[in-house]
N, C-alpha and C. Protein backbone atom coordinates (compact mmCIF):
# COMPACT_ATOMS: atom_id res chain seq x y z
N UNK A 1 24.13 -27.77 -43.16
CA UNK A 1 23.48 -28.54 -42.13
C UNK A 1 23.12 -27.68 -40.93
N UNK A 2 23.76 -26.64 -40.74
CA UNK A 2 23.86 -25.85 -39.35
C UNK A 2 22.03 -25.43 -39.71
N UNK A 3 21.72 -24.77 -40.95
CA UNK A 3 20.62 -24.23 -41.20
C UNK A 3 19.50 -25.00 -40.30
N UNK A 4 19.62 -26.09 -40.43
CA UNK A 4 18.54 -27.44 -39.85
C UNK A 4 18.64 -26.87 -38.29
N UNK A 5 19.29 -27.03 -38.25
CA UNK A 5 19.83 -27.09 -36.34
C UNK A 5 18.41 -26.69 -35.51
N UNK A 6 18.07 -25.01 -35.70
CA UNK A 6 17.14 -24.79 -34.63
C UNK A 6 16.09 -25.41 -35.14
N UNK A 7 16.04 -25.99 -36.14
CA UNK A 7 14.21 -26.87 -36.59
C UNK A 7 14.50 -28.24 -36.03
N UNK A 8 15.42 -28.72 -36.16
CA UNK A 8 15.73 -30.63 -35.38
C UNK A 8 15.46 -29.84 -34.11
N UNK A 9 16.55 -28.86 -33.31
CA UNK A 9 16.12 -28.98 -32.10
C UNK A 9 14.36 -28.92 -31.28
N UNK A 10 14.01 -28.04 -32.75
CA UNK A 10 12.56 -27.45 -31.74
C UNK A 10 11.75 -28.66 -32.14
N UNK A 11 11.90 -29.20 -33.02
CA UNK A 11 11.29 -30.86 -33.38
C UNK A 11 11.22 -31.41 -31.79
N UNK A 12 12.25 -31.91 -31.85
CA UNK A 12 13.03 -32.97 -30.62
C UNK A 12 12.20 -32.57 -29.31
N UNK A 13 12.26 -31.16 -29.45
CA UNK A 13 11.99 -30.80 -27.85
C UNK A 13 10.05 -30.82 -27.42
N UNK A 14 9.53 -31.12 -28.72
CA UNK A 14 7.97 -30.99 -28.87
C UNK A 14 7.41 -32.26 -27.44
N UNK A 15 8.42 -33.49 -27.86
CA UNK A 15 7.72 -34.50 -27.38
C UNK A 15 8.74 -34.65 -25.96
N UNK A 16 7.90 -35.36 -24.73
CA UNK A 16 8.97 -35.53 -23.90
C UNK A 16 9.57 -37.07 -24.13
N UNK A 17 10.68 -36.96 -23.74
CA UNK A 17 11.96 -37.76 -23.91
C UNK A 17 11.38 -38.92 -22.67
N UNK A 18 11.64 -39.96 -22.91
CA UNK A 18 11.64 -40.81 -21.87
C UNK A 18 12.88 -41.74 -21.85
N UNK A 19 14.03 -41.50 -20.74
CA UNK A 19 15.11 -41.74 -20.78
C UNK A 19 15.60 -42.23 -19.73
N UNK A 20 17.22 -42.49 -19.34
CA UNK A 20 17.22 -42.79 -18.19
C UNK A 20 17.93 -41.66 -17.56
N UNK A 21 17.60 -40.77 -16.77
CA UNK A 21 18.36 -39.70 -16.21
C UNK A 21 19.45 -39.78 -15.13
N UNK A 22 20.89 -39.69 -14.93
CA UNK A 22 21.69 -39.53 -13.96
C UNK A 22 21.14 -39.04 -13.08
N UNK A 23 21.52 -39.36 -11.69
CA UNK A 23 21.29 -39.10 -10.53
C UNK A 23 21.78 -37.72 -10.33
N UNK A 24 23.21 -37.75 -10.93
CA UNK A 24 23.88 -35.82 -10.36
C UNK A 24 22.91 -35.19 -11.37
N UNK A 25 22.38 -35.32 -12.42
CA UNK A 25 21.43 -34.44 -13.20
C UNK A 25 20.87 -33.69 -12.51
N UNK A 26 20.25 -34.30 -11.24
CA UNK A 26 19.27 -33.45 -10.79
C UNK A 26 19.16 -32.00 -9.41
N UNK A 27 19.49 -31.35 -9.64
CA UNK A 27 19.80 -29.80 -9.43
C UNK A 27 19.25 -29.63 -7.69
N UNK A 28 17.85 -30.17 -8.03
CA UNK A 28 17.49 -29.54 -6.80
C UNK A 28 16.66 -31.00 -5.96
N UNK A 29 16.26 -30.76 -5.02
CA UNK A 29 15.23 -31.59 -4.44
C UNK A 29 13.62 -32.09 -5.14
N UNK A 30 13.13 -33.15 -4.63
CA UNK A 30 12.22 -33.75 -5.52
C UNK A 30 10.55 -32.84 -5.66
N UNK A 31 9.63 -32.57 -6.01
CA UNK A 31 8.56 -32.24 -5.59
C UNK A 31 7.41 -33.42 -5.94
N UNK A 32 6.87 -33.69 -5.51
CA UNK A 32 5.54 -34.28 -5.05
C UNK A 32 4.25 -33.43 -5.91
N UNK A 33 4.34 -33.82 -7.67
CA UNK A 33 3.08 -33.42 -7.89
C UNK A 33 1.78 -33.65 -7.91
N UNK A 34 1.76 -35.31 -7.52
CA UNK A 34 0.24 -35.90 -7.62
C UNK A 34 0.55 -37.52 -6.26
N UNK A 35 -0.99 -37.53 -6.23
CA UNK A 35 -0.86 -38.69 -5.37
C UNK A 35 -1.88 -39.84 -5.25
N UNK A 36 -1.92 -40.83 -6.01
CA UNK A 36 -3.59 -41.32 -6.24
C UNK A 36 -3.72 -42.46 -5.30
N UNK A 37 -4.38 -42.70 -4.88
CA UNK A 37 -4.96 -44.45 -4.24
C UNK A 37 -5.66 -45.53 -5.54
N UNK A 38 -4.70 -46.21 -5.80
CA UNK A 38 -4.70 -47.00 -7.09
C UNK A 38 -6.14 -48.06 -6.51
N UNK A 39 -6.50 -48.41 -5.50
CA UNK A 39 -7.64 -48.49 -4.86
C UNK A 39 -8.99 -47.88 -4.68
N UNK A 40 -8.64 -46.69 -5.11
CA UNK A 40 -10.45 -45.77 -5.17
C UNK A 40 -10.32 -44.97 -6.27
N UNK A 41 -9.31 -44.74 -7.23
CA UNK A 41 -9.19 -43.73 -8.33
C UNK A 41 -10.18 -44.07 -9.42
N UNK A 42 -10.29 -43.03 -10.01
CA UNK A 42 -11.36 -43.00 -11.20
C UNK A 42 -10.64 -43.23 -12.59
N UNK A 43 -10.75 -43.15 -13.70
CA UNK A 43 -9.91 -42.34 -14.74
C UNK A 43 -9.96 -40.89 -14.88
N UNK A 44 -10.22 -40.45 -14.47
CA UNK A 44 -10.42 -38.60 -14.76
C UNK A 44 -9.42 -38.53 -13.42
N UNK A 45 -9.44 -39.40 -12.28
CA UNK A 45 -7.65 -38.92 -11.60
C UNK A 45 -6.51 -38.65 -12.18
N UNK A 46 -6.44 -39.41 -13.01
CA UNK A 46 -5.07 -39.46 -13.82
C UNK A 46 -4.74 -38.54 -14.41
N UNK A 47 -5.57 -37.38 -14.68
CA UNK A 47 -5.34 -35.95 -14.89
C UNK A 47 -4.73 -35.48 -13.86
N UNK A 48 -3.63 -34.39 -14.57
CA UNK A 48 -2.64 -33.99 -13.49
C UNK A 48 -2.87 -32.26 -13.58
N UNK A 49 -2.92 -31.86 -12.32
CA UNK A 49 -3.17 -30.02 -12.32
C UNK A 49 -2.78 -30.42 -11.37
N UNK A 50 -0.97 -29.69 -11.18
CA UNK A 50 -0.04 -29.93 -10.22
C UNK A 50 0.42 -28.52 -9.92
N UNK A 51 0.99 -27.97 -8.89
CA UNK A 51 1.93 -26.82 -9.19
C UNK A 51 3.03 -27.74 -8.26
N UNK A 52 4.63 -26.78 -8.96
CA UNK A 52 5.44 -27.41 -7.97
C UNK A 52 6.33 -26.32 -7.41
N UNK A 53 7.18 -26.64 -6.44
CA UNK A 53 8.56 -25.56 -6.34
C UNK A 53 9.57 -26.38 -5.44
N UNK A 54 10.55 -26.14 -6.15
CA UNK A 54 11.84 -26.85 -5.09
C UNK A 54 13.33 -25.42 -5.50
N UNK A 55 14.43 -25.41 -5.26
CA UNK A 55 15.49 -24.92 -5.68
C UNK A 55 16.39 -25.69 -6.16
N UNK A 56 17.11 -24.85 -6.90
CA UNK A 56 18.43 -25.24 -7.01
C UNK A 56 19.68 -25.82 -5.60
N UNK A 57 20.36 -26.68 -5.69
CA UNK A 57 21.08 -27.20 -4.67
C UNK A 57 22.98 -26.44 -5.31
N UNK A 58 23.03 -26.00 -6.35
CA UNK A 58 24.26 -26.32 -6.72
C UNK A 58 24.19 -25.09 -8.18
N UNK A 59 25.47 -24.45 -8.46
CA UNK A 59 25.57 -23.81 -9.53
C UNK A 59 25.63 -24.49 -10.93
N UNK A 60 24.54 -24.33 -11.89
CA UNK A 60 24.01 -25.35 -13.17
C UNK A 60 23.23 -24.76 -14.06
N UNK A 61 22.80 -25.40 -14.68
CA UNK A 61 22.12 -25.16 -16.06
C UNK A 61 20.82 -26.01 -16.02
N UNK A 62 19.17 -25.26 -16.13
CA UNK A 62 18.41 -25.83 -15.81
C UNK A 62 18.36 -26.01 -17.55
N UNK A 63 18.43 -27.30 -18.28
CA UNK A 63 17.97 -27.81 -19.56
C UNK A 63 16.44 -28.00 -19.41
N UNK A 64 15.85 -28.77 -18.40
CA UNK A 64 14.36 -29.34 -18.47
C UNK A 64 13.98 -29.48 -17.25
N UNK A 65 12.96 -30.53 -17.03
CA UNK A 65 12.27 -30.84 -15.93
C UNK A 65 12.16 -32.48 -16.28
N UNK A 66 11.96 -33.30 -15.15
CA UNK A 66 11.97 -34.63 -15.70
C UNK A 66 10.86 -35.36 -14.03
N UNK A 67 9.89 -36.36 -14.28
CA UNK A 67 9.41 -36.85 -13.64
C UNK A 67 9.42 -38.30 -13.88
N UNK A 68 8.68 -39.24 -12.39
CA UNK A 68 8.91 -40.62 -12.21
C UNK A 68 7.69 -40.63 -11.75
N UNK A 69 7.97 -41.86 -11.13
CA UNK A 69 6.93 -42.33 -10.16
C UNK A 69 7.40 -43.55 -8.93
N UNK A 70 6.55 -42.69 -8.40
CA UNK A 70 6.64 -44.19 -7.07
C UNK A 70 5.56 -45.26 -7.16
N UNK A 71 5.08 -46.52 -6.49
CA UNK A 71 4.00 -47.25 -5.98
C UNK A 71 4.61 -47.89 -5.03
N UNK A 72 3.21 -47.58 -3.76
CA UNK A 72 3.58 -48.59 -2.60
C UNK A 72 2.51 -49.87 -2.73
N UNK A 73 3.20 -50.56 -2.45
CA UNK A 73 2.07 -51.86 -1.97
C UNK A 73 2.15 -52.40 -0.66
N UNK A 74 1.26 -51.92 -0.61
CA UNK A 74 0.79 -51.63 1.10
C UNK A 74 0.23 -53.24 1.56
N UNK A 75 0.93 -54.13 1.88
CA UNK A 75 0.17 -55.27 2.52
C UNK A 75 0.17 -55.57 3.83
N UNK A 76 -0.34 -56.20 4.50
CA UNK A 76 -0.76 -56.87 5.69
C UNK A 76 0.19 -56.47 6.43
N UNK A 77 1.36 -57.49 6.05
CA UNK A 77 2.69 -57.30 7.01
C UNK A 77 3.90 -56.53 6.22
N UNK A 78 3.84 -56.60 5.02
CA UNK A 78 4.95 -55.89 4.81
C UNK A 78 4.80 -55.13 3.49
N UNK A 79 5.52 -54.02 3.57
CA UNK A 79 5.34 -52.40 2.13
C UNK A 79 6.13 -52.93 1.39
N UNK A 80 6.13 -52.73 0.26
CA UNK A 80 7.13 -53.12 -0.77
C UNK A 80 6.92 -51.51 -1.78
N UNK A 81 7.84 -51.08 -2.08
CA UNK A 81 7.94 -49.38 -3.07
C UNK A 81 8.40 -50.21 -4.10
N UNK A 82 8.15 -49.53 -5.30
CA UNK A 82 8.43 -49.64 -6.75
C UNK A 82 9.11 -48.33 -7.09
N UNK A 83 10.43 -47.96 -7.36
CA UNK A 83 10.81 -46.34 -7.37
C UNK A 83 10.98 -46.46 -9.14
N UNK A 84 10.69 -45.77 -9.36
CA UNK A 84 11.50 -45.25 -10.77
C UNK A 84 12.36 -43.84 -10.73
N UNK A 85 12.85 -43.42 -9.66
CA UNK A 85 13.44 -42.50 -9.38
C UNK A 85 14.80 -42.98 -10.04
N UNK A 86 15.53 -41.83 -10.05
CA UNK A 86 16.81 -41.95 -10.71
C UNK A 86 17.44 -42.26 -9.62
N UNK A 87 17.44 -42.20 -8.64
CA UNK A 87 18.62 -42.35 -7.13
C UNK A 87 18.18 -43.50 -6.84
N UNK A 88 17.60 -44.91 -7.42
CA UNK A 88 17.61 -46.14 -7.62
C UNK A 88 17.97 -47.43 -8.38
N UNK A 89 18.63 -46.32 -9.44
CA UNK A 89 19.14 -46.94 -10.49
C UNK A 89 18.29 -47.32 -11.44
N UNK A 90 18.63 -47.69 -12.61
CA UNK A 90 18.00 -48.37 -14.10
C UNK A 90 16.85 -48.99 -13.47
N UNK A 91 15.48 -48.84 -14.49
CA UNK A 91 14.31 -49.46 -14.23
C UNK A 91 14.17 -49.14 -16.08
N UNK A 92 13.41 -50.21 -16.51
CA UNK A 92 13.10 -50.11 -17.63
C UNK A 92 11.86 -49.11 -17.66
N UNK A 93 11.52 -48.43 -16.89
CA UNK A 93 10.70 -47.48 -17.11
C UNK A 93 10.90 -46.19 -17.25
N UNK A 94 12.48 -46.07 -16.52
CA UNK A 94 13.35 -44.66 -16.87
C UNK A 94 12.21 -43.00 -16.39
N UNK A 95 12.47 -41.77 -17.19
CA UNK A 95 12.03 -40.94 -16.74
C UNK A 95 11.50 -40.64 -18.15
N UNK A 96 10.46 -39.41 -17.37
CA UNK A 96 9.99 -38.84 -18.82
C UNK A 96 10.83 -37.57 -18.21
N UNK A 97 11.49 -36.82 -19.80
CA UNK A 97 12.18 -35.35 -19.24
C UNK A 97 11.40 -34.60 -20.56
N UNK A 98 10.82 -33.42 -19.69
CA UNK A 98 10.56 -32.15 -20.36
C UNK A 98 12.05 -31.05 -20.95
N UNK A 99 12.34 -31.25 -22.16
CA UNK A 99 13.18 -29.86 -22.33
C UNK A 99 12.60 -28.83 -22.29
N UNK A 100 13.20 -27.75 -21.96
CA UNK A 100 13.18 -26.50 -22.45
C UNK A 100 13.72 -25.93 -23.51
N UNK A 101 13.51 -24.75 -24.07
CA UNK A 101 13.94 -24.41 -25.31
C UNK A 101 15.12 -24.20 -24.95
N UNK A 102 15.91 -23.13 -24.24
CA UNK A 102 16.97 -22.64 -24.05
C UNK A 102 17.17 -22.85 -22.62
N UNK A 103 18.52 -23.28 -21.86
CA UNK A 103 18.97 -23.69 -21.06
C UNK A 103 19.08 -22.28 -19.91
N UNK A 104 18.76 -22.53 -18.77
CA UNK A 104 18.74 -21.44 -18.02
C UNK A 104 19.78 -21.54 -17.06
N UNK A 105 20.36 -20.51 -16.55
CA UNK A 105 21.75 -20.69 -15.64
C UNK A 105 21.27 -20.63 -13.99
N UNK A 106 21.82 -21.15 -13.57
CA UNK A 106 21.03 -20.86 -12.35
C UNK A 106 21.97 -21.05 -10.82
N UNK A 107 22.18 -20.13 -10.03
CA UNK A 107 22.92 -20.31 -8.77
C UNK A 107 22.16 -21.80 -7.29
N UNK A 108 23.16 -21.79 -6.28
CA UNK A 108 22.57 -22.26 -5.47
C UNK A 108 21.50 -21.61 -4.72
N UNK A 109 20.17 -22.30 -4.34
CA UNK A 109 19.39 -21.51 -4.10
C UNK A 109 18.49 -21.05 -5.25
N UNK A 110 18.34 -21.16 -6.30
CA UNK A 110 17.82 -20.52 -7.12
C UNK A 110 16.42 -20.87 -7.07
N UNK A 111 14.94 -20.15 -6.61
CA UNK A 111 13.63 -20.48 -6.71
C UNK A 111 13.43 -21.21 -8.36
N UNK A 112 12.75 -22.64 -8.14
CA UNK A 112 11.83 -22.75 -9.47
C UNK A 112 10.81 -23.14 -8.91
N UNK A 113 9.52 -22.81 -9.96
CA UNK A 113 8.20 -23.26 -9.49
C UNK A 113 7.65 -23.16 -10.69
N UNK A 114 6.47 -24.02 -10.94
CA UNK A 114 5.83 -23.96 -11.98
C UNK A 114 4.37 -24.76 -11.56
N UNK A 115 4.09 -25.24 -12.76
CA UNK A 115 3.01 -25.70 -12.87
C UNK A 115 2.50 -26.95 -14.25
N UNK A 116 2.29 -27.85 -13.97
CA UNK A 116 1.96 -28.93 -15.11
C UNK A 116 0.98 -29.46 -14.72
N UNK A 117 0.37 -29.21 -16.23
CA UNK A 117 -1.33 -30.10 -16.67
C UNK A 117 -1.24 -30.97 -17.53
N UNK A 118 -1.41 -32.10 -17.29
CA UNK A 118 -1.42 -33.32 -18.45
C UNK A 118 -2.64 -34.02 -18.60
N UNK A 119 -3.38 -34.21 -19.54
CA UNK A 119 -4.50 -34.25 -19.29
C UNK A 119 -4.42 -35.50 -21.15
N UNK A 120 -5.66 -36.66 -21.48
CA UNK A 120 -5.56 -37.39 -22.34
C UNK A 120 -6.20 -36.51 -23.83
N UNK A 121 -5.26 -36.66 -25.01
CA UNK A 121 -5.97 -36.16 -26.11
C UNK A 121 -7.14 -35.98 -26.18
N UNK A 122 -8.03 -34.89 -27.08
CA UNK A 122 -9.52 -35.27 -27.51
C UNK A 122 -9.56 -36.00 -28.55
N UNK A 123 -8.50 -36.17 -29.25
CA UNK A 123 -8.81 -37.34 -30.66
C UNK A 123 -8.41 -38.48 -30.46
N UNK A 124 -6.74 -38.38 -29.40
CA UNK A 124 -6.79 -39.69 -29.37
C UNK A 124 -6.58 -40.27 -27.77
N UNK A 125 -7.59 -40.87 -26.87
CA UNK A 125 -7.23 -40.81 -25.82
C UNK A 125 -6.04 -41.90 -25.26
N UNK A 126 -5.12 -42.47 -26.24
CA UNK A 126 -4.38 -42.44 -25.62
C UNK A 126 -3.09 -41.74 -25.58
N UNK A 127 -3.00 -40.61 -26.46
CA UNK A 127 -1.91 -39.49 -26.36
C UNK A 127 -2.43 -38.33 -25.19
N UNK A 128 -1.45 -37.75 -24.39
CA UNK A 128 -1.32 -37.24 -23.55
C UNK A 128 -0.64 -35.86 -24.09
N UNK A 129 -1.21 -34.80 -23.50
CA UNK A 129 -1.32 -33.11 -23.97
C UNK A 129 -0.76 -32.95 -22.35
N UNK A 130 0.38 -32.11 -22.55
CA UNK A 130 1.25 -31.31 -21.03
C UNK A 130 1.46 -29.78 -21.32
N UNK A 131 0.75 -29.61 -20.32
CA UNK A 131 1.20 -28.16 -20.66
C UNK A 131 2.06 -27.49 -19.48
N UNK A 132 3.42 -27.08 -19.59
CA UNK A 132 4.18 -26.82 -18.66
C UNK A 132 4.39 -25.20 -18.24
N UNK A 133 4.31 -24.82 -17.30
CA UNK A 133 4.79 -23.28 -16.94
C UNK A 133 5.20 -23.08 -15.68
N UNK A 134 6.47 -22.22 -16.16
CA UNK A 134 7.63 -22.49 -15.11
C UNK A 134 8.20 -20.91 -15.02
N UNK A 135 8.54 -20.71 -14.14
CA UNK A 135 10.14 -19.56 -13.42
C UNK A 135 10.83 -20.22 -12.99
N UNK A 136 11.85 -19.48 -13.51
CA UNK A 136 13.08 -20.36 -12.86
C UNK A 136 13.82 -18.72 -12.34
N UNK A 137 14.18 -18.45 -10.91
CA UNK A 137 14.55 -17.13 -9.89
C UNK A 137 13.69 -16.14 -10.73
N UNK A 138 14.42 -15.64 -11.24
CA UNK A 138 14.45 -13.66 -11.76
C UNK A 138 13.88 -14.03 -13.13
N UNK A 139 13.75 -14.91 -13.95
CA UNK A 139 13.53 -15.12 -15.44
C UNK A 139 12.00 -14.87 -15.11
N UNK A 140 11.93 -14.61 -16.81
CA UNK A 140 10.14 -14.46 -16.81
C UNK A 140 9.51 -15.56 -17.19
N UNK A 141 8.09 -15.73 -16.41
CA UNK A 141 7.43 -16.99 -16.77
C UNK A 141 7.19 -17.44 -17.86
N UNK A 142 7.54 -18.69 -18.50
CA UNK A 142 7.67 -19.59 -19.85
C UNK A 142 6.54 -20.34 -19.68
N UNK A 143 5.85 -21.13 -20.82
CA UNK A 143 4.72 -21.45 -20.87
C UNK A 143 5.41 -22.75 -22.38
N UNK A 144 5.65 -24.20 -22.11
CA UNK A 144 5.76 -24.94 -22.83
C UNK A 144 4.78 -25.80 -23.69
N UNK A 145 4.36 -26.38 -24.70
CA UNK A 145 3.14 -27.58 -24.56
C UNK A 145 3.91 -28.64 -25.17
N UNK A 146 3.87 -29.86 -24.66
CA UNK A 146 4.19 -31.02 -25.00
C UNK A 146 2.87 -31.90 -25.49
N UNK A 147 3.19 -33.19 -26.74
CA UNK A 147 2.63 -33.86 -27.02
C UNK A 147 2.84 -35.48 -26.70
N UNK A 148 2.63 -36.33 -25.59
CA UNK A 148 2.82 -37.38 -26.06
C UNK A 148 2.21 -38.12 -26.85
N UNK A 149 3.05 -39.22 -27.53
CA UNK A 149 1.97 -39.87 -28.38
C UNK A 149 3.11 -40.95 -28.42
């Protein structure tokens, strides 16, 4: 069975996970990759060409990357937010998490920055193509592609 191992894992890790992520999971501070006005957006907004960078807060193991979303509803007299953040607890909408292949170690302080493009299939538009590239401090830049479907 061990033989299987690195083929289940690299299976598994093709697609991103949409889960519910712990709050201590998360290493470092949030970044802000996109921002639309659900009021004037097009469909070709919804394409994402983001770069990000935050650090590490704490000595850990970077496994992946994982994103949410916010919405405000901005009315008259009063805002109402929709978080799907993990530091709000369970939402049936949970997170999507990017793995990485191999887990990276990482101190407090540790620079990450990268970059993600998600953009809709050409065959099927409603599967979603991500293409992730990241440093994490001193490591050399990795280059992931994810498929949703």
């Amino acid at each position: 069975m061990s033989v299987l191992l690195p083929f289940a894992v690299k299976c598994s890790f093709e697609e991103p996970m949409v889960e519910q992520v712990p709050p201590h999971m998360q290493i470092g501070p949030e970044s802000c990759i996109m921002e639309i006005d659900i009021k004037t957006c097009k469909p070709s907004d919804a394409c994402v060409n983001a770069h990000f960078t935050t650090q590490s807060q704490q000595l850990a193991y970077v496994h992946g990357f994982f994103v949410w979303f916010d919405v405000l509803f901005a009315g008259p007299v009063r805002h109402v937010t929709l978080s799907t953040s993990p530091s709000v607890g369970y939402t049936h909408w949970r997170q999507t998490i990017f793995y990485i292949d191999e887990p990276i170690s990482v101190e407090q302080d540790t620079p990450i920055q990268g970059t993600i493009v998600a953009q809709p299939d050409t065959d099927n538009r409603r599967f979603v193509n991500i293409d992730l590239t990241y440093r994490i401090g001193a490591s050399p830049e990795q280059k992931k592609h994810f498929a949703m479907k």
